[in-house]
N, C-alpha and C. Protein backbone atom coordinates (compact mmCIF):
# COMPACT_ATOMS: atom_id res chain seq x y z
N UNK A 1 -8.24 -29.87 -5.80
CA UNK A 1 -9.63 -29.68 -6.19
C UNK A 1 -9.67 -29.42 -7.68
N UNK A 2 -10.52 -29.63 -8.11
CA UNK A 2 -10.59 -30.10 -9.08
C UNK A 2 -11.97 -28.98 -10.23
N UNK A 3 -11.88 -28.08 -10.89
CA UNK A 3 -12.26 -27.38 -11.27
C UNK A 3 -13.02 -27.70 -12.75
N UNK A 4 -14.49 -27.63 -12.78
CA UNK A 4 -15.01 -27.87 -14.25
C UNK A 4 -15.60 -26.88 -14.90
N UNK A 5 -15.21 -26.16 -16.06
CA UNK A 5 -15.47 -24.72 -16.48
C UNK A 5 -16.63 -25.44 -17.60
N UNK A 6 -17.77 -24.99 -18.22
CA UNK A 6 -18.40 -25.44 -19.14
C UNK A 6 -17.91 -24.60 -20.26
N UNK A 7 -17.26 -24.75 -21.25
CA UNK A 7 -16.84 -25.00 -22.45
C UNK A 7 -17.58 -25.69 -23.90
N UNK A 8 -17.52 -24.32 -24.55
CA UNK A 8 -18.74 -24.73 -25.85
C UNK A 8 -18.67 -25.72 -26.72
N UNK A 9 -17.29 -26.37 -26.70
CA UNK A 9 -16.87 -26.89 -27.64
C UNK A 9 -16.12 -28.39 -26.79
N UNK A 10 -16.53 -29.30 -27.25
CA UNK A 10 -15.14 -30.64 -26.20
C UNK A 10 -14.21 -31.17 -27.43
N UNK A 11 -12.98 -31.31 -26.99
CA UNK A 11 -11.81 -31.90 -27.36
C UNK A 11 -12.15 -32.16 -28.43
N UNK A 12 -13.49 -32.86 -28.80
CA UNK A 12 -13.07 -33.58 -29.67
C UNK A 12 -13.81 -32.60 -31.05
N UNK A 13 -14.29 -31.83 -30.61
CA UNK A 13 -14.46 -30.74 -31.74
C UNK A 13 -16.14 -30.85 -31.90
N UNK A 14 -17.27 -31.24 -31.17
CA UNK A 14 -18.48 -31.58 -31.56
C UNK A 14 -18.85 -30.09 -30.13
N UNK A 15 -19.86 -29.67 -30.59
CA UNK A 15 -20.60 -29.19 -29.55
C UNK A 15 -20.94 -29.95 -28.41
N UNK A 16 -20.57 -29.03 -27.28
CA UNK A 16 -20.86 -30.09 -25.96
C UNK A 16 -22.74 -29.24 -25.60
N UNK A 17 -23.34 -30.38 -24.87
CA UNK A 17 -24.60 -30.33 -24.39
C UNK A 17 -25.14 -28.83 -24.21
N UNK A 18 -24.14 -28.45 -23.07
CA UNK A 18 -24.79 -27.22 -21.94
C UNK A 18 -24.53 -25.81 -23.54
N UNK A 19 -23.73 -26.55 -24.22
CA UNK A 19 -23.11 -24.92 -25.05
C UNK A 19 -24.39 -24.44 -25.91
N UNK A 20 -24.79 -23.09 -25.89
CA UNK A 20 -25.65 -22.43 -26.80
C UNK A 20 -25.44 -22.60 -28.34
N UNK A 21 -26.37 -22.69 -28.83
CA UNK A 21 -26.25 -22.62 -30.37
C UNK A 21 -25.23 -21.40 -31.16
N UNK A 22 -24.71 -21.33 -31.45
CA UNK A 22 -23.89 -20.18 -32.47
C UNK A 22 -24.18 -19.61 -33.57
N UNK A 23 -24.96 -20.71 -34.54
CA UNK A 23 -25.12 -20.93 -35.82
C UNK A 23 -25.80 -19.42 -36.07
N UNK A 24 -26.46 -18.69 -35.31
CA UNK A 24 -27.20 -17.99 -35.86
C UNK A 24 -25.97 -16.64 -35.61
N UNK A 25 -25.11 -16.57 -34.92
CA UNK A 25 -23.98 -15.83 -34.94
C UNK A 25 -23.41 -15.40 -36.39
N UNK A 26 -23.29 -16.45 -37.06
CA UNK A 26 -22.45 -16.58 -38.10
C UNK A 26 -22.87 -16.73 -39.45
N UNK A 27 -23.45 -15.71 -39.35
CA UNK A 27 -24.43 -15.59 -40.40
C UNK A 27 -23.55 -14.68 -41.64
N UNK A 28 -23.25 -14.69 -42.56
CA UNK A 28 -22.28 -13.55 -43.81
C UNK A 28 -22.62 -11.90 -43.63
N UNK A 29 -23.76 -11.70 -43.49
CA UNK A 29 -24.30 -10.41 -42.80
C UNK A 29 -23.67 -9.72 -41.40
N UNK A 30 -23.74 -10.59 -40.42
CA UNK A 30 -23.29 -10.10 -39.76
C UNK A 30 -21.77 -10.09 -39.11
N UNK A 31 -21.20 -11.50 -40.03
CA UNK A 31 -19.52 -10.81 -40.35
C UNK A 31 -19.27 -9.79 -40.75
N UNK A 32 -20.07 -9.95 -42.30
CA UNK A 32 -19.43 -8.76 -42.87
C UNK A 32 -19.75 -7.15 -41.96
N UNK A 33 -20.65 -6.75 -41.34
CA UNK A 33 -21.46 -5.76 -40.21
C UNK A 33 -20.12 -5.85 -39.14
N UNK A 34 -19.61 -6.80 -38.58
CA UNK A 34 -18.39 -6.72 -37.69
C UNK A 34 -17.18 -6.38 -38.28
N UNK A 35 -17.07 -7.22 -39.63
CA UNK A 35 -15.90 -6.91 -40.10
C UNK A 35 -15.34 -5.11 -40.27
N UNK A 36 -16.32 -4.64 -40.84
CA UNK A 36 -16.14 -3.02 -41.39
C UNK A 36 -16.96 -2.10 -40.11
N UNK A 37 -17.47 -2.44 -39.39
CA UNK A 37 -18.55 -1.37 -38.25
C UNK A 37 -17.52 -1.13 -37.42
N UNK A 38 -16.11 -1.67 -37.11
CA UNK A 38 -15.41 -1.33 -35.92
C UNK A 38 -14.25 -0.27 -36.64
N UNK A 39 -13.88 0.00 -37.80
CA UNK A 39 -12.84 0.45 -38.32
C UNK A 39 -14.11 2.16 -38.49
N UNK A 40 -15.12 2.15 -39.42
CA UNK A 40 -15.83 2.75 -40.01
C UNK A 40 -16.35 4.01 -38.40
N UNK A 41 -16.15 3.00 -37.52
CA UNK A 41 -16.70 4.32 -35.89
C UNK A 41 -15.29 4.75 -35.48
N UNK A 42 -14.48 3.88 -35.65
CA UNK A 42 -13.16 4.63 -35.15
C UNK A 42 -12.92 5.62 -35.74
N UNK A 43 -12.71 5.90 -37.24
CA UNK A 43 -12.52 6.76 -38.23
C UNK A 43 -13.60 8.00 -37.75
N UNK A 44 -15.16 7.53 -37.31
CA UNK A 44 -16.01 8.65 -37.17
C UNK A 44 -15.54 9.35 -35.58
N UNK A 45 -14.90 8.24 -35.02
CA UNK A 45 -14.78 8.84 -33.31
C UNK A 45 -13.69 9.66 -33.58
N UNK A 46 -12.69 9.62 -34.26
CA UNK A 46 -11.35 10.18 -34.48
C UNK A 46 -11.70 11.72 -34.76
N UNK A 47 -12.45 11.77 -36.37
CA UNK A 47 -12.88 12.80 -36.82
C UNK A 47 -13.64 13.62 -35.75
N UNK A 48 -14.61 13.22 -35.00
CA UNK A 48 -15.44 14.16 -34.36
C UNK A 48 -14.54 14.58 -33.00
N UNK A 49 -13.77 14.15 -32.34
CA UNK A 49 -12.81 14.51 -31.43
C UNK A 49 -12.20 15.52 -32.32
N UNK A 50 -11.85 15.53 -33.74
CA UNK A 50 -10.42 16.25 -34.17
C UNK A 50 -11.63 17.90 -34.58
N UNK A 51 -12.78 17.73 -34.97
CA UNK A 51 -13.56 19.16 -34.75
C UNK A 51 -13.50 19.46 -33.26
N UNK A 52 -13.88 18.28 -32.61
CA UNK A 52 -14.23 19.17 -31.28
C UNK A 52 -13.13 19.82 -30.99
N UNK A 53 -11.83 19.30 -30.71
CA UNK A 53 -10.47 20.48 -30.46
C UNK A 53 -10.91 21.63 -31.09
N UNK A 54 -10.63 21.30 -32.74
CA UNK A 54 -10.33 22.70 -33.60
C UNK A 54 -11.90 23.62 -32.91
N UNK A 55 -12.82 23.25 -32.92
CA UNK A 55 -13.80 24.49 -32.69
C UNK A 55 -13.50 24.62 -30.73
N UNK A 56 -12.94 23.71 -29.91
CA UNK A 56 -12.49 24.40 -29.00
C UNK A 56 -11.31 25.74 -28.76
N UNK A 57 -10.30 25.27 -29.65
CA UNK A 57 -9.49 26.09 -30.34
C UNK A 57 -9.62 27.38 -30.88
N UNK A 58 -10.74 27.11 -31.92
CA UNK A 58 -11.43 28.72 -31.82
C UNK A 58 -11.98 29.32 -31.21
N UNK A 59 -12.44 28.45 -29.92
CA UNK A 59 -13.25 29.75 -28.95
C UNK A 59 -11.96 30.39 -28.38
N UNK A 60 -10.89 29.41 -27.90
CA UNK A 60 -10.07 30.06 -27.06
C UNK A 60 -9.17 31.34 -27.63
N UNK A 61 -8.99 31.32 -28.88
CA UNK A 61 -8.65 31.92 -29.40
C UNK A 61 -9.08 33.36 -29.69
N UNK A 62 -10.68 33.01 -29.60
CA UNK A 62 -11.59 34.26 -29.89
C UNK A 62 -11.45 35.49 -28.80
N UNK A 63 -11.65 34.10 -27.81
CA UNK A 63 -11.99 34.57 -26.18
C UNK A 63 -10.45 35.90 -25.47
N UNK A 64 -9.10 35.10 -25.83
CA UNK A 64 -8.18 35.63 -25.86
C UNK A 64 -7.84 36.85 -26.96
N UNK A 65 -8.36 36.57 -28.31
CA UNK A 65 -8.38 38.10 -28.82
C UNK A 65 -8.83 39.37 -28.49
N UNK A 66 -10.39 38.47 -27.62
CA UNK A 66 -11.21 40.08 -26.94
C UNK A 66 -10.65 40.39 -25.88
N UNK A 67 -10.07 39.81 -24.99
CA UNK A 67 -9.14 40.21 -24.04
C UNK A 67 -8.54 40.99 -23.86
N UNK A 68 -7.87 40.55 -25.10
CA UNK A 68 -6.32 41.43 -25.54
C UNK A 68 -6.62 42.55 -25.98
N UNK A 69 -7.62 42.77 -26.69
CA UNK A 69 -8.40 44.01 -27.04
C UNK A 69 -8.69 44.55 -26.32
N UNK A 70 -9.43 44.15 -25.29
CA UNK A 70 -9.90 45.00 -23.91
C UNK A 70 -9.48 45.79 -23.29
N UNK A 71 -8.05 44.88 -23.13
CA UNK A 71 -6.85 45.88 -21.93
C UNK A 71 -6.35 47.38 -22.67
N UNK A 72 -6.50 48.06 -21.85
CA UNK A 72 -5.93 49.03 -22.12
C UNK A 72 -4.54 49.71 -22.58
N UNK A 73 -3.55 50.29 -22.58
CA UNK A 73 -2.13 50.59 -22.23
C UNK A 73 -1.74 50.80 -21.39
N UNK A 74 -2.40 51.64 -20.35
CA UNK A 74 -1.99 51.68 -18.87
C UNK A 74 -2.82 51.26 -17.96
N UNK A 75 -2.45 50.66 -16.68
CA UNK A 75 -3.05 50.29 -15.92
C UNK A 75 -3.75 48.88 -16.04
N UNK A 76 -2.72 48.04 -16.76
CA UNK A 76 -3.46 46.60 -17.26
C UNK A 76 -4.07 45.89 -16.23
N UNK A 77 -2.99 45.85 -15.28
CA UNK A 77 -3.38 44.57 -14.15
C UNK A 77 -5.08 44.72 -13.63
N UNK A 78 -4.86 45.88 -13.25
CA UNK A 78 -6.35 46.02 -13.29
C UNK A 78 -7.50 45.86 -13.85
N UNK A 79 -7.43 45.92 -14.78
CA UNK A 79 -8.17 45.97 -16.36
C UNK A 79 -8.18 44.55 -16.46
N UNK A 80 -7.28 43.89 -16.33
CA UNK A 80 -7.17 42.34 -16.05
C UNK A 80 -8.18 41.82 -15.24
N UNK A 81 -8.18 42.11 -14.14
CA UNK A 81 -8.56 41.64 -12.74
C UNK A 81 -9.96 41.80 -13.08
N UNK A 82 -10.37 43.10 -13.73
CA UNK A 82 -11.90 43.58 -13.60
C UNK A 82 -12.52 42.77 -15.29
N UNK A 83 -11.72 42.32 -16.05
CA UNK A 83 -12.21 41.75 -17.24
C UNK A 83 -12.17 40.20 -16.76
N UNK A 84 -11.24 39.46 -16.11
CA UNK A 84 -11.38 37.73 -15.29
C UNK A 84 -12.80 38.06 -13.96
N UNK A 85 -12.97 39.17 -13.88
CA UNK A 85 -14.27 39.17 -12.68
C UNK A 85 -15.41 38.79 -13.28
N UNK A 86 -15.67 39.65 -15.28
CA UNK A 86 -16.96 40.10 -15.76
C UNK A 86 -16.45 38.35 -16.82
N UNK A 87 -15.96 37.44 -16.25
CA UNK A 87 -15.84 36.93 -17.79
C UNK A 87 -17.06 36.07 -18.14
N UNK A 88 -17.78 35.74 -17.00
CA UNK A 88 -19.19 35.38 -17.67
C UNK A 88 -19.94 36.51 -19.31
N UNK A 89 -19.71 37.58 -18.77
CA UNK A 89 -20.58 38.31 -19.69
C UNK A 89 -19.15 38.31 -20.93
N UNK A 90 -17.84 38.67 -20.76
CA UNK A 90 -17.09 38.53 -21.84
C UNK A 90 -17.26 37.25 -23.25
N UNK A 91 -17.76 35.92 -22.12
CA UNK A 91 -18.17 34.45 -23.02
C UNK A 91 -19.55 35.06 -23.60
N UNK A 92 -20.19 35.60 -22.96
CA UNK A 92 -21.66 35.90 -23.79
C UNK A 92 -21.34 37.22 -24.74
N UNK A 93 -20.62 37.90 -25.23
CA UNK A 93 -20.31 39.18 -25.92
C UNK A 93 -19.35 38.37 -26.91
N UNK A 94 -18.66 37.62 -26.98
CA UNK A 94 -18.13 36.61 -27.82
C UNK A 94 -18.71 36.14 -28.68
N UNK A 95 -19.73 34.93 -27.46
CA UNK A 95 -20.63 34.00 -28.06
C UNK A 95 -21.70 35.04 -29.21
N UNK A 96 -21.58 36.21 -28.74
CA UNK A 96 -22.84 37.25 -30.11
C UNK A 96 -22.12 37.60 -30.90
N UNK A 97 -20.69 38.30 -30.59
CA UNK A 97 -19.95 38.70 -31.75
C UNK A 97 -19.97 37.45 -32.72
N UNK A 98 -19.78 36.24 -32.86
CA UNK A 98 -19.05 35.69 -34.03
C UNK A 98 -20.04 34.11 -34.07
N UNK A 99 -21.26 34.31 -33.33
CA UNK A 99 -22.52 33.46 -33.58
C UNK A 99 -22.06 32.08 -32.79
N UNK A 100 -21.74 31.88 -31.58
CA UNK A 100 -21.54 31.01 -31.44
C UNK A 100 -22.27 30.02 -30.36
N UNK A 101 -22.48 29.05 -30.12
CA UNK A 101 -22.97 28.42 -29.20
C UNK A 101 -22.76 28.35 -27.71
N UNK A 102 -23.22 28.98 -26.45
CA UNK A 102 -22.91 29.50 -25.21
C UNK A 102 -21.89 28.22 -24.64
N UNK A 103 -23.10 27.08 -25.15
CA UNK A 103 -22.72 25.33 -24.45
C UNK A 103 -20.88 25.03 -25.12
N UNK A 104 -20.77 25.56 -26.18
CA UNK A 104 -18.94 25.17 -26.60
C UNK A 104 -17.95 26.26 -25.18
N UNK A 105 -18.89 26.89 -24.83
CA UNK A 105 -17.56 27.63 -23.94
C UNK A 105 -17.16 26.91 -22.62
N UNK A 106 -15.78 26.96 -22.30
CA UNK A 106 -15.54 26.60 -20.92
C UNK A 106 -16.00 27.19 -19.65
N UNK A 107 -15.76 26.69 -18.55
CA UNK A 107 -16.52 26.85 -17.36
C UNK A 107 -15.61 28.42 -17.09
N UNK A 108 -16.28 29.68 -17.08
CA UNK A 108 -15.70 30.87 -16.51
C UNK A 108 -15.11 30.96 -15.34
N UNK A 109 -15.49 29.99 -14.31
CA UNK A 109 -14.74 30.35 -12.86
C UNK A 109 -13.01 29.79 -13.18
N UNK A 110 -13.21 28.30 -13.75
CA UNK A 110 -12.36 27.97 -14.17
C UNK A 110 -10.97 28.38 -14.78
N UNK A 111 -11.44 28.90 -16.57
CA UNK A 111 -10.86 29.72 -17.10
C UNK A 111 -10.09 30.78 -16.30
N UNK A 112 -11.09 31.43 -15.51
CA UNK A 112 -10.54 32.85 -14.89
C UNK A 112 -8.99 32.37 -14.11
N UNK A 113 -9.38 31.30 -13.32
CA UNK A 113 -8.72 30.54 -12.45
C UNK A 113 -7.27 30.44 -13.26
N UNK A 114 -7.29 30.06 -14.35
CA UNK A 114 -6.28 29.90 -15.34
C UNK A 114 -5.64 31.15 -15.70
N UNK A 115 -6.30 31.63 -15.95
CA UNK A 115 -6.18 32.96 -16.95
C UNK A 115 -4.96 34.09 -15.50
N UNK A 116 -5.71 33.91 -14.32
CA UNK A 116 -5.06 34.63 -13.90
C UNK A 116 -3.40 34.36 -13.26
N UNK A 117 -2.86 33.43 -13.77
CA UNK A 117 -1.33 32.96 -13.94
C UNK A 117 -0.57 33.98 -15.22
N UNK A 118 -1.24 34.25 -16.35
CA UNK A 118 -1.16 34.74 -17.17
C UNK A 118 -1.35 36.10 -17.50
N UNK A 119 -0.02 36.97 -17.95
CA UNK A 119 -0.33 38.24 -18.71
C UNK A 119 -1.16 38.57 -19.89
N UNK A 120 -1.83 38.96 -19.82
CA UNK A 120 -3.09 38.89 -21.23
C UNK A 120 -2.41 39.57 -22.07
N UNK A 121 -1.83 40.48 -21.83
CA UNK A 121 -0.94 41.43 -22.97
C UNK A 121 -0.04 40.82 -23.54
N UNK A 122 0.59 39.24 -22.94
CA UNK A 122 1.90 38.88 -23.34
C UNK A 122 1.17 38.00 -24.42
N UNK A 123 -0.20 37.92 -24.56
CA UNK A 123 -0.51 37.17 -26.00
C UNK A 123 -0.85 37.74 -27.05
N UNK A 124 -0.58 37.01 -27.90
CA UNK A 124 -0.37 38.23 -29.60
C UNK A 124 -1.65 38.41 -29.96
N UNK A 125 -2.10 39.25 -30.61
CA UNK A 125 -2.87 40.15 -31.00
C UNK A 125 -3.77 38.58 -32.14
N UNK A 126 -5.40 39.68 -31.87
CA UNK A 126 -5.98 38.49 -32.40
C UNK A 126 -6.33 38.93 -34.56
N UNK A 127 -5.62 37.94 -35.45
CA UNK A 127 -5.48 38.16 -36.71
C UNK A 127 -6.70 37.75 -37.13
N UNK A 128 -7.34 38.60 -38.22
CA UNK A 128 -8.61 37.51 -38.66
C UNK A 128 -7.80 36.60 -39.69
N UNK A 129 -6.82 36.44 -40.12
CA UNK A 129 -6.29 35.38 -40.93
C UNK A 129 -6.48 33.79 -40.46
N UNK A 130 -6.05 34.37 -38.80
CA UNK A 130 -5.83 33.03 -38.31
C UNK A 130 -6.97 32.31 -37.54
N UNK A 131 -8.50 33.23 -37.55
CA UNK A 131 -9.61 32.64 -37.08
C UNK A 131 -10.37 32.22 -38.47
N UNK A 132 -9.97 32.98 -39.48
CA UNK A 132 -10.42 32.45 -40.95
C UNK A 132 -9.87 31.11 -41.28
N UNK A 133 -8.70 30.88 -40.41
CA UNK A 133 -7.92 29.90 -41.05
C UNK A 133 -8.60 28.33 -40.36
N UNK A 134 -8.78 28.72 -39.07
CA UNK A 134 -9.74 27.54 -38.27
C UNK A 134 -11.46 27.62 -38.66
N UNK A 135 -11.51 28.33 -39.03
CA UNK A 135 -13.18 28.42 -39.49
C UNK A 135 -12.95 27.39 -41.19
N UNK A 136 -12.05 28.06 -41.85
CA UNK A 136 -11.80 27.34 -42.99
C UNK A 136 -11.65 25.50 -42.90
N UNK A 137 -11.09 25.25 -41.61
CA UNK A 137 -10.75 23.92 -41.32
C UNK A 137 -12.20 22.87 -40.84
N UNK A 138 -12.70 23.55 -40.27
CA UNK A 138 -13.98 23.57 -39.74
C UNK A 138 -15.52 23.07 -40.89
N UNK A 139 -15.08 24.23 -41.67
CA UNK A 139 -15.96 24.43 -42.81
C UNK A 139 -16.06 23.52 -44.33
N UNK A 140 -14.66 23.27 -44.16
CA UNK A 140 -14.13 22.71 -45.94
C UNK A 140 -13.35 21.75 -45.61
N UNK A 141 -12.20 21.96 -44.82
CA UNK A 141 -11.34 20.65 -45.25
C UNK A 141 -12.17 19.44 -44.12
N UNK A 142 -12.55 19.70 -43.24
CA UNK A 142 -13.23 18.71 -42.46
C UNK A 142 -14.40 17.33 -43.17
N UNK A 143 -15.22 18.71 -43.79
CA UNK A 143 -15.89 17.76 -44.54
C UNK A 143 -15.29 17.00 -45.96
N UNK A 144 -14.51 17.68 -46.31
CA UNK A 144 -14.18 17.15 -47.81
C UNK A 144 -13.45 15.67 -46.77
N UNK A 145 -12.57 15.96 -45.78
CA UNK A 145 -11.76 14.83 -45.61
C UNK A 145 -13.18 14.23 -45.03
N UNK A 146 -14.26 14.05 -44.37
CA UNK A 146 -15.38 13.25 -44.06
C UNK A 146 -15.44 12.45 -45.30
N UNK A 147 -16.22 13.20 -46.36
CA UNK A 147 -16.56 12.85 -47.34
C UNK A 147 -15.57 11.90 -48.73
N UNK A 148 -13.95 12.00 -48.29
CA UNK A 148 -12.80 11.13 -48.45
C UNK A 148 -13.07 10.22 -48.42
N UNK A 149 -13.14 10.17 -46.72
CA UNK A 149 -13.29 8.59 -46.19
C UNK A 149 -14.56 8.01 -45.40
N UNK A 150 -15.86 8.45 -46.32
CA UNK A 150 -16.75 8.30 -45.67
C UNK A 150 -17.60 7.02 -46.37
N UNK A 151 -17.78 5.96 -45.56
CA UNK A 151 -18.33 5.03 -46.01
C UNK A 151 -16.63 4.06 -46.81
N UNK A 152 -16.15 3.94 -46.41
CA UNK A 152 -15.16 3.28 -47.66
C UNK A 152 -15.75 1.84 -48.14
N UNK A 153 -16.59 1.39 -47.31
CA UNK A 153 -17.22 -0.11 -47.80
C UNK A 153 -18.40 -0.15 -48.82
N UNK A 154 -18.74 1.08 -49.21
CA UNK A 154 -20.04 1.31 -49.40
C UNK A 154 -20.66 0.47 -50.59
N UNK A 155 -19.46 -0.01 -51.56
CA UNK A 155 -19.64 -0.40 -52.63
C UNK A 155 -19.63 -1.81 -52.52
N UNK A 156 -19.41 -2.60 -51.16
CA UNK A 156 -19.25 -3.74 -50.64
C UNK A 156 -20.90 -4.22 -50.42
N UNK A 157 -21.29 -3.43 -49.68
CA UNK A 157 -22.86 -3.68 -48.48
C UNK A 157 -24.10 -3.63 -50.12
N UNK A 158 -23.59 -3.32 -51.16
CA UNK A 158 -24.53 -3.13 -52.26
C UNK A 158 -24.71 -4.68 -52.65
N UNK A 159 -23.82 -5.62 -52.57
CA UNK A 159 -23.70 -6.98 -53.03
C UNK A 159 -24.38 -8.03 -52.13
């Protein structure tokens, strides 16, 4: 049997009948719009994934400093148990301490779920060096590197 696919183009290089026009495809505009629009979103998809970590990063970080703060010296496990019970309100006492948005936090049942594999005491103490240091990343080098490589064609699309 014998199979006939319609094909835009025949052998002999002329447009065949059934094939749609192109011409308006191939216009210098909208090469050039394909050429640079697929590199120019990757670069933006890359960047906005690489904040979303780092400011996920700082919640967890935050979240685990107040923790660690919380527990007491004696009688942790407990103190544990009763701080993974309240951690809804722990994400909202966070989210006020250091201004943050409720919607960046993870799901609390979850977390807890996690959390309770883990000694809270066995994590190091929370430095403001090192939440200055992700806020700094956040704040300055993010954008300066945006603003690096932002637009690199820009001087192209003027012509």
């Amino acid at each position: 049997m014998l199979l006939l696919l319609p094909f835009p183009f025949s052998i002999s290089g002329s447009p065949s009948a059934h094939a749609p026009s192109s011409s308006s495809f191939f216009f210098p505009e909208k090469i050039k719009s394909l050429k640079y629009a697929i590199p120019a979103r990757a670069a933006d998809r890359k960047v906005n994934e690489f904040v979303k970590r780092v400011r996920a990063a700082k919640i967890h970080v935050l979240i685990l400093g107040h923790l660690r703060k919380a527990l007491p010296v004696v009688g942790r496990a407990k103190a544990q148990a009763a701080l993974l019970a309240d951690l809804p309100n722990v994400f909202a006492k966070v989210a006020r301490e250091h201004h943050l948005p409720a919607g960046d936090f993870p799901d609390p049942s979850r977390y807890a779920s996690i959390l309770r594999s883990f000694e809270l005491s066995s994590f190091p103490k929370l430095r403001e060096k090192d939440v200055k240091s992700l806020e700094q990343a956040l704040t300055v080098d993010v954008p300066a590197l945006v603003q690096q490589f932002d637009n690199p064609y820009g001087a192209e699309e003027d012509e």
